[in-house]
N, C-alpha and C. Protein backbone atom coordinates (compact mmCIF):
# COMPACT_ATOMS: atom_id res chain seq x y z
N UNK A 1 36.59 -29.98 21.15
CA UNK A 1 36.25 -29.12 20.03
C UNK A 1 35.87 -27.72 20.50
N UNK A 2 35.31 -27.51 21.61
CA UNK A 2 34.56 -26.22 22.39
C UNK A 2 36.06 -25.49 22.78
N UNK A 3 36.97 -26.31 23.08
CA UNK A 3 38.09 -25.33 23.56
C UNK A 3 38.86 -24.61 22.54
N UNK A 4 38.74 -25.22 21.12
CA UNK A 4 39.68 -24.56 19.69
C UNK A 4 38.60 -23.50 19.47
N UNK A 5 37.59 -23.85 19.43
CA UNK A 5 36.84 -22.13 19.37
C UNK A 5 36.93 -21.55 20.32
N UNK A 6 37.28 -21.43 21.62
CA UNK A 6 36.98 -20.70 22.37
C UNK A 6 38.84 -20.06 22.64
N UNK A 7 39.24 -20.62 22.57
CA UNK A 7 41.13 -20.33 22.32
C UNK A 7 41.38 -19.21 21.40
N UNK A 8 41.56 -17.72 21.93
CA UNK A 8 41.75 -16.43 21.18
C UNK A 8 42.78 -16.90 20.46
N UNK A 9 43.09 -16.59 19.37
CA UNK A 9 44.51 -16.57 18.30
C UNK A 9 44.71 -15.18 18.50
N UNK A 10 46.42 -14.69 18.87
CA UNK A 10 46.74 -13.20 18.38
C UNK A 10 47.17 -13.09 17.35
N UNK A 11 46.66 -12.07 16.95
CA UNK A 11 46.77 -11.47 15.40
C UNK A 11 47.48 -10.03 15.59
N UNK A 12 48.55 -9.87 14.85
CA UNK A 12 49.02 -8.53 14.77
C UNK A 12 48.62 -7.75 13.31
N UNK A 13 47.90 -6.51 12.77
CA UNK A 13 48.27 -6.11 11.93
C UNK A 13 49.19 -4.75 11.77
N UNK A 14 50.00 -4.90 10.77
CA UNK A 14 50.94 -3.86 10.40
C UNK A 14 50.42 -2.79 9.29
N UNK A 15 50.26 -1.82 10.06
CA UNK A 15 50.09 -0.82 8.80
C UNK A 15 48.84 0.15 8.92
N UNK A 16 48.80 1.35 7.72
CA UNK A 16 47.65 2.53 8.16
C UNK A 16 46.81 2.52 6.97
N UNK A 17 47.12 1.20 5.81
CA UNK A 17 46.40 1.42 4.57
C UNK A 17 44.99 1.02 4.88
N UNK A 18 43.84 1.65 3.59
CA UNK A 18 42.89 1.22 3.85
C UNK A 18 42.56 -0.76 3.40
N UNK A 19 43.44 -1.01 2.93
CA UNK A 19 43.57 -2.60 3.00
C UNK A 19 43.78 -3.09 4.29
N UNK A 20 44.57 -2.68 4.81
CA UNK A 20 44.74 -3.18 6.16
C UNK A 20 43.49 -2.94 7.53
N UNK A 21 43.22 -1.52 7.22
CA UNK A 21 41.93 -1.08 8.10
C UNK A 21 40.54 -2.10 7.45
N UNK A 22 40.52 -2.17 6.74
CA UNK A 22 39.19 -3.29 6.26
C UNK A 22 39.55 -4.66 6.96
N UNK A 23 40.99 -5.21 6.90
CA UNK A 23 41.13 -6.59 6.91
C UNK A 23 40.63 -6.63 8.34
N UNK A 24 41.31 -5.22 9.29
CA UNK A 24 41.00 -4.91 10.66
C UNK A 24 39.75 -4.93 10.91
N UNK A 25 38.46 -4.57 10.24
CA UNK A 25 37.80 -4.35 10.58
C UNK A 25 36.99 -5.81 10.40
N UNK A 26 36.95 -6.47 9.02
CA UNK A 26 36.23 -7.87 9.60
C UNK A 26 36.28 -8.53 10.19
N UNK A 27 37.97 -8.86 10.49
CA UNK A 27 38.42 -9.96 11.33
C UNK A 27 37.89 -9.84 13.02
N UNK A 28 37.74 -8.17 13.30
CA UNK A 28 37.42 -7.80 14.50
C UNK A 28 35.82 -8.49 14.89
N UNK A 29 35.02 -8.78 13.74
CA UNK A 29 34.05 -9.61 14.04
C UNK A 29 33.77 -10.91 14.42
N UNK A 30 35.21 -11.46 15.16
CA UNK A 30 34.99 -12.75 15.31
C UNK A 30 35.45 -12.96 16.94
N UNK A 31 35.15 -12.86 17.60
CA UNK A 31 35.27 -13.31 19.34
C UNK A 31 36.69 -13.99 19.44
N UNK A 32 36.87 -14.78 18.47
CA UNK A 32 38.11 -15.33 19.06
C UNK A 32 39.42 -15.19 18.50
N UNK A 33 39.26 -14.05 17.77
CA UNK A 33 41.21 -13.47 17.60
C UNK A 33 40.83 -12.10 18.63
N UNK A 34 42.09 -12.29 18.79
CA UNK A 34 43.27 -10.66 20.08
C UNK A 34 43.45 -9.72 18.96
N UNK A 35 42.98 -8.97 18.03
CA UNK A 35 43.63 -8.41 17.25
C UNK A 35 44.31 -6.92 17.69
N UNK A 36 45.96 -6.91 17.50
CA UNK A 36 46.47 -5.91 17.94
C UNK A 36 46.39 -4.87 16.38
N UNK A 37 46.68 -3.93 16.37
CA UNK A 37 46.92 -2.74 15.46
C UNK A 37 48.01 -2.05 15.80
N UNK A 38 49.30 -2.47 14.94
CA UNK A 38 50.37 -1.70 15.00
C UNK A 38 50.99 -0.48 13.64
N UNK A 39 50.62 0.62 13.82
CA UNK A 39 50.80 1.85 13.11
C UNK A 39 52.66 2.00 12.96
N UNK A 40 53.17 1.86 12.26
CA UNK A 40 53.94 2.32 12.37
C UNK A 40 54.26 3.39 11.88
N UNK A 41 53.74 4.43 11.91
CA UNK A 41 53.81 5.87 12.04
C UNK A 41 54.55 6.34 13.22
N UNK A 42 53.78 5.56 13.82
CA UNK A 42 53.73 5.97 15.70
C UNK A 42 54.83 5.17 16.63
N UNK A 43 55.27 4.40 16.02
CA UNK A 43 55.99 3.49 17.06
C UNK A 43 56.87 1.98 16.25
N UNK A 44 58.13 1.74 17.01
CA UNK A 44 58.88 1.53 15.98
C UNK A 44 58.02 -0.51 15.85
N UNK A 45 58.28 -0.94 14.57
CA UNK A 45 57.24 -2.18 14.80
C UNK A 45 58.29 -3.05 15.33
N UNK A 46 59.20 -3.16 14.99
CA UNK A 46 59.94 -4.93 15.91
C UNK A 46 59.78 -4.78 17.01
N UNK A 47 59.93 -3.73 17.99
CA UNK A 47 59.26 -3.44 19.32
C UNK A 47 58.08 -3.82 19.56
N UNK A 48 57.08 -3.40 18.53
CA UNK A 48 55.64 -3.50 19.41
C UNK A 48 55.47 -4.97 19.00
N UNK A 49 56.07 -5.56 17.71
CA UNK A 49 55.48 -7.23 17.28
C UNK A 49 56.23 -7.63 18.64
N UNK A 50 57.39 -7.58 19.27
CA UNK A 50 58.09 -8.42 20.29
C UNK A 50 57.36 -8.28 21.32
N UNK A 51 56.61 -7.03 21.64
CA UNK A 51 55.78 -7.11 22.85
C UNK A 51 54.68 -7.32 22.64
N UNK A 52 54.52 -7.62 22.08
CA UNK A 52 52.95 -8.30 21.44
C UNK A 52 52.59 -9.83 21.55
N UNK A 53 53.93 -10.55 21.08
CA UNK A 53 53.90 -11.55 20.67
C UNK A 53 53.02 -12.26 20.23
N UNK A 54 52.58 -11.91 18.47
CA UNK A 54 51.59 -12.52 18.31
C UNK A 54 51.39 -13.75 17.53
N UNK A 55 50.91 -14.60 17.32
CA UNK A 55 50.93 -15.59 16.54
C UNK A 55 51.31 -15.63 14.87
N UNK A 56 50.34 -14.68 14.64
CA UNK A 56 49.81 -13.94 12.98
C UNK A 56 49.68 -12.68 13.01
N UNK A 57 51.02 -12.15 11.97
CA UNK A 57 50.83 -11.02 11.59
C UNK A 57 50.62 -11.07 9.91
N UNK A 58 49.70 -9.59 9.84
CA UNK A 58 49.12 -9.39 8.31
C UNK A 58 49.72 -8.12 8.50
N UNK A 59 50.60 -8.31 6.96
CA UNK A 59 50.88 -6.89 6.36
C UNK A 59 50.86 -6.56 4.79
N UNK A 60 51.40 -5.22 4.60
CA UNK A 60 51.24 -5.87 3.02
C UNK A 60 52.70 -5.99 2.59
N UNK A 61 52.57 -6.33 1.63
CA UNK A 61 54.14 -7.28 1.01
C UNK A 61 55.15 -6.01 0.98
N UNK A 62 54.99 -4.64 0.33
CA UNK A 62 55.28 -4.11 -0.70
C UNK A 62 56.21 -2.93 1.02
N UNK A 63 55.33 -2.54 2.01
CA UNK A 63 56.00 -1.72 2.87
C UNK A 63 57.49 -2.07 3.60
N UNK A 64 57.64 -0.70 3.79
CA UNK A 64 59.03 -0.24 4.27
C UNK A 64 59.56 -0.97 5.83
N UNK A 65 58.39 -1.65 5.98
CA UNK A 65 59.47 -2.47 7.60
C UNK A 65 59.24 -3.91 7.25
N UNK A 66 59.27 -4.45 6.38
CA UNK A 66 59.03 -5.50 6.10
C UNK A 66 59.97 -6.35 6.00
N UNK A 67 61.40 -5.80 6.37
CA UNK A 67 62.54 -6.52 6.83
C UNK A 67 62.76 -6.95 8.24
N UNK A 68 61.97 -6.07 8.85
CA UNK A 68 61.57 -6.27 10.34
C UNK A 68 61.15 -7.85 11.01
N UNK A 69 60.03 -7.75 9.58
CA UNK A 69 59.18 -9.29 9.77
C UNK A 69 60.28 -9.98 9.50
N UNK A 70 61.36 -10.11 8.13
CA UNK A 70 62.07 -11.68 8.59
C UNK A 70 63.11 -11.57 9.47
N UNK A 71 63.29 -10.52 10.25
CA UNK A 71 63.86 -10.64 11.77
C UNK A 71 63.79 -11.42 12.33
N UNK A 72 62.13 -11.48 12.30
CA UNK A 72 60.98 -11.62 13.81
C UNK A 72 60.79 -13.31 13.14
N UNK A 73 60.79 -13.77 11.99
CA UNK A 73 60.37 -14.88 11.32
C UNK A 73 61.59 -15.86 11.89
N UNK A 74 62.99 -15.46 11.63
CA UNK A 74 63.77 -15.83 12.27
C UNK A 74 64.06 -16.52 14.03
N UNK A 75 63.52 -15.55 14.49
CA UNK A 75 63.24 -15.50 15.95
C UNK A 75 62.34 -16.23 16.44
N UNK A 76 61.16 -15.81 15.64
CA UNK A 76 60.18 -16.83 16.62
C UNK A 76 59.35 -17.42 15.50
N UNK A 77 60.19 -18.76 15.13
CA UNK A 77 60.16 -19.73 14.03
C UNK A 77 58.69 -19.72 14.40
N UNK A 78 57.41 -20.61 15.40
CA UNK A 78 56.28 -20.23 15.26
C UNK A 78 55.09 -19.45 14.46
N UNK A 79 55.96 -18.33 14.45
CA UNK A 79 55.01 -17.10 13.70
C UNK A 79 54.71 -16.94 12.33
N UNK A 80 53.72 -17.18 11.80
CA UNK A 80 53.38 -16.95 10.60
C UNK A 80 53.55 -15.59 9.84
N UNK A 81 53.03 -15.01 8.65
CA UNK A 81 53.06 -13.95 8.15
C UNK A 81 52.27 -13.74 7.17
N UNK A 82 51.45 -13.18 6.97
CA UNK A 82 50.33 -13.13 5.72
C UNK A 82 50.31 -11.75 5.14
N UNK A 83 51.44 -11.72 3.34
CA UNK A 83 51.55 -10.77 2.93
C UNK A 83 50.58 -10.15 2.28
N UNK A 84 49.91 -9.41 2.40
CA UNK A 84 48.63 -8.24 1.25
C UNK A 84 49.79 -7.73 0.41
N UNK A 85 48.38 -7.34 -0.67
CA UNK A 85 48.99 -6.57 -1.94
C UNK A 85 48.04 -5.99 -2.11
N UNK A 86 47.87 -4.67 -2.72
CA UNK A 86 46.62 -3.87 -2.64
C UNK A 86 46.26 -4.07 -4.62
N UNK A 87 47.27 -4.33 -4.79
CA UNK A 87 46.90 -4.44 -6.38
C UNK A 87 47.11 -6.00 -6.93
N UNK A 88 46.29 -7.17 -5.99
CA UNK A 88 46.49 -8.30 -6.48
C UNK A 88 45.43 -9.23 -5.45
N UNK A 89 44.54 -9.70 -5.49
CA UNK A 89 44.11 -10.76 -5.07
C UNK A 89 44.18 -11.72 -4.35
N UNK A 90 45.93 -12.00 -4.50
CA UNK A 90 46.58 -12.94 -3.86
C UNK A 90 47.65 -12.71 -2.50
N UNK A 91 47.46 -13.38 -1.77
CA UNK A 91 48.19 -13.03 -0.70
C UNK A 91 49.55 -13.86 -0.34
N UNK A 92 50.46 -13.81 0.05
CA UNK A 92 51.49 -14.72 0.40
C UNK A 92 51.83 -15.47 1.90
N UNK A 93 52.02 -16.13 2.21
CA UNK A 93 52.09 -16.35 3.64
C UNK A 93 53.61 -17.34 3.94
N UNK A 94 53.77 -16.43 4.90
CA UNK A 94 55.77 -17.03 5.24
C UNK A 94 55.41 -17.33 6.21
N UNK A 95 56.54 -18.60 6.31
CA UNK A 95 56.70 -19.19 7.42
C UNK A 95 58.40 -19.29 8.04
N UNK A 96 58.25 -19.65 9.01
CA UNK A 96 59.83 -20.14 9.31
C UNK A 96 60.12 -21.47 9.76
N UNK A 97 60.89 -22.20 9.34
CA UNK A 97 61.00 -23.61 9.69
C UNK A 97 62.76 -23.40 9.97
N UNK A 98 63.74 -24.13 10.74
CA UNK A 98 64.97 -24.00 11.16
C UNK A 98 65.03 -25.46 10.67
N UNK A 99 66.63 -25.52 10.30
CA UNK A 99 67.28 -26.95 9.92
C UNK A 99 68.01 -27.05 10.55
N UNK A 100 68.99 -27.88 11.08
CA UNK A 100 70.55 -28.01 11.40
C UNK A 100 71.06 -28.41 10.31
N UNK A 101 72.02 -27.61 9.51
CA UNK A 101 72.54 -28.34 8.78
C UNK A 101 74.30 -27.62 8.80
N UNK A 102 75.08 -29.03 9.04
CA UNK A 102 76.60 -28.48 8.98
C UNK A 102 77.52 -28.99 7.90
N UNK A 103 76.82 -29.49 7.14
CA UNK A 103 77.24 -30.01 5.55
C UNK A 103 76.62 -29.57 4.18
N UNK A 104 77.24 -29.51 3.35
CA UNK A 104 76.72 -29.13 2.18
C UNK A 104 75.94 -29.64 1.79
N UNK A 105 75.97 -31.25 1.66
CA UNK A 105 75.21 -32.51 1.92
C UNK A 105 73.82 -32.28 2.46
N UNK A 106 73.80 -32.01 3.74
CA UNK A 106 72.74 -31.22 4.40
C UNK A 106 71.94 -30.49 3.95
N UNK A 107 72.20 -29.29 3.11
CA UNK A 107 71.78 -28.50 2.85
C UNK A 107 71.23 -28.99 1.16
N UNK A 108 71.52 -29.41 0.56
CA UNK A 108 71.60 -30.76 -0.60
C UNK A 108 70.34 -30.75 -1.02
N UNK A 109 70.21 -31.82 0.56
CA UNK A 109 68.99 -32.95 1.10
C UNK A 109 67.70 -31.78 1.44
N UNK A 110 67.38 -30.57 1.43
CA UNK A 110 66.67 -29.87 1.81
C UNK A 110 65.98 -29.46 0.45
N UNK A 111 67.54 -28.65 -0.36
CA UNK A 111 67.16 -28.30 -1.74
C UNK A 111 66.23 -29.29 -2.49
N UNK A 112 66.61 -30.90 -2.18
CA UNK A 112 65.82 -31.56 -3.36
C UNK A 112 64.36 -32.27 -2.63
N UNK A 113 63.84 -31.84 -1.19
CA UNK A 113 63.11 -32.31 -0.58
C UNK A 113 62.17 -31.29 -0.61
């Protein structure tokens, strides 16, 4: 049990809003997330999330690289995503899961599961 608390989680956040700088700023109160801060003002983001590699990234739903993320969702099925909205309460969170599927059949069995 001493080792899951003590096991940093990386956290990436995306973005310069003040939603995002708050989320930055509480989460930074906890010892055991890595939290990176990626601006993309400054630097292009599928670059810095790939060299980052972080577990969890928070962004908000609504910005302009947010095609980036289902790149990266693609890629490194692992990685979560936790969308903000500055005008909603609720947050969204993507995941990526991969199938094999080489039948229609296949794909069927997913739709009704």
């Amino acid at each position: 049990r001493e080792l899951l608390m003590e096991r940093q989680r990386r956290i990436a956040l995306i973005g310069d809003s003040i939603l995002i700088e708050g989320v930055m700023r509480n989460l930074a109160k906890y010892p055991n997330l890595a939290i990176a801060h990626i601006d993309p003002a400054s630097c292009d983001v599928m670059e810095a999330l790939q060299g980052q590699m972080p577990e969890l990234v928070i962004s908000e739903l609504d910005a302009p690289w947010q095609d980036s993320l289902f790149v990266l969702l693609r890629e490194a099925p692992a990685l979560a995503v936790i969308g903000l909205t500055s005008d909603s309460d609720k947050l969204t969170v993507l995941t990526s899961r991969q199938y094999a599927t080489q039948t229609l059949q296949d794909l069927l069995q997913l739709v009704w599961h």
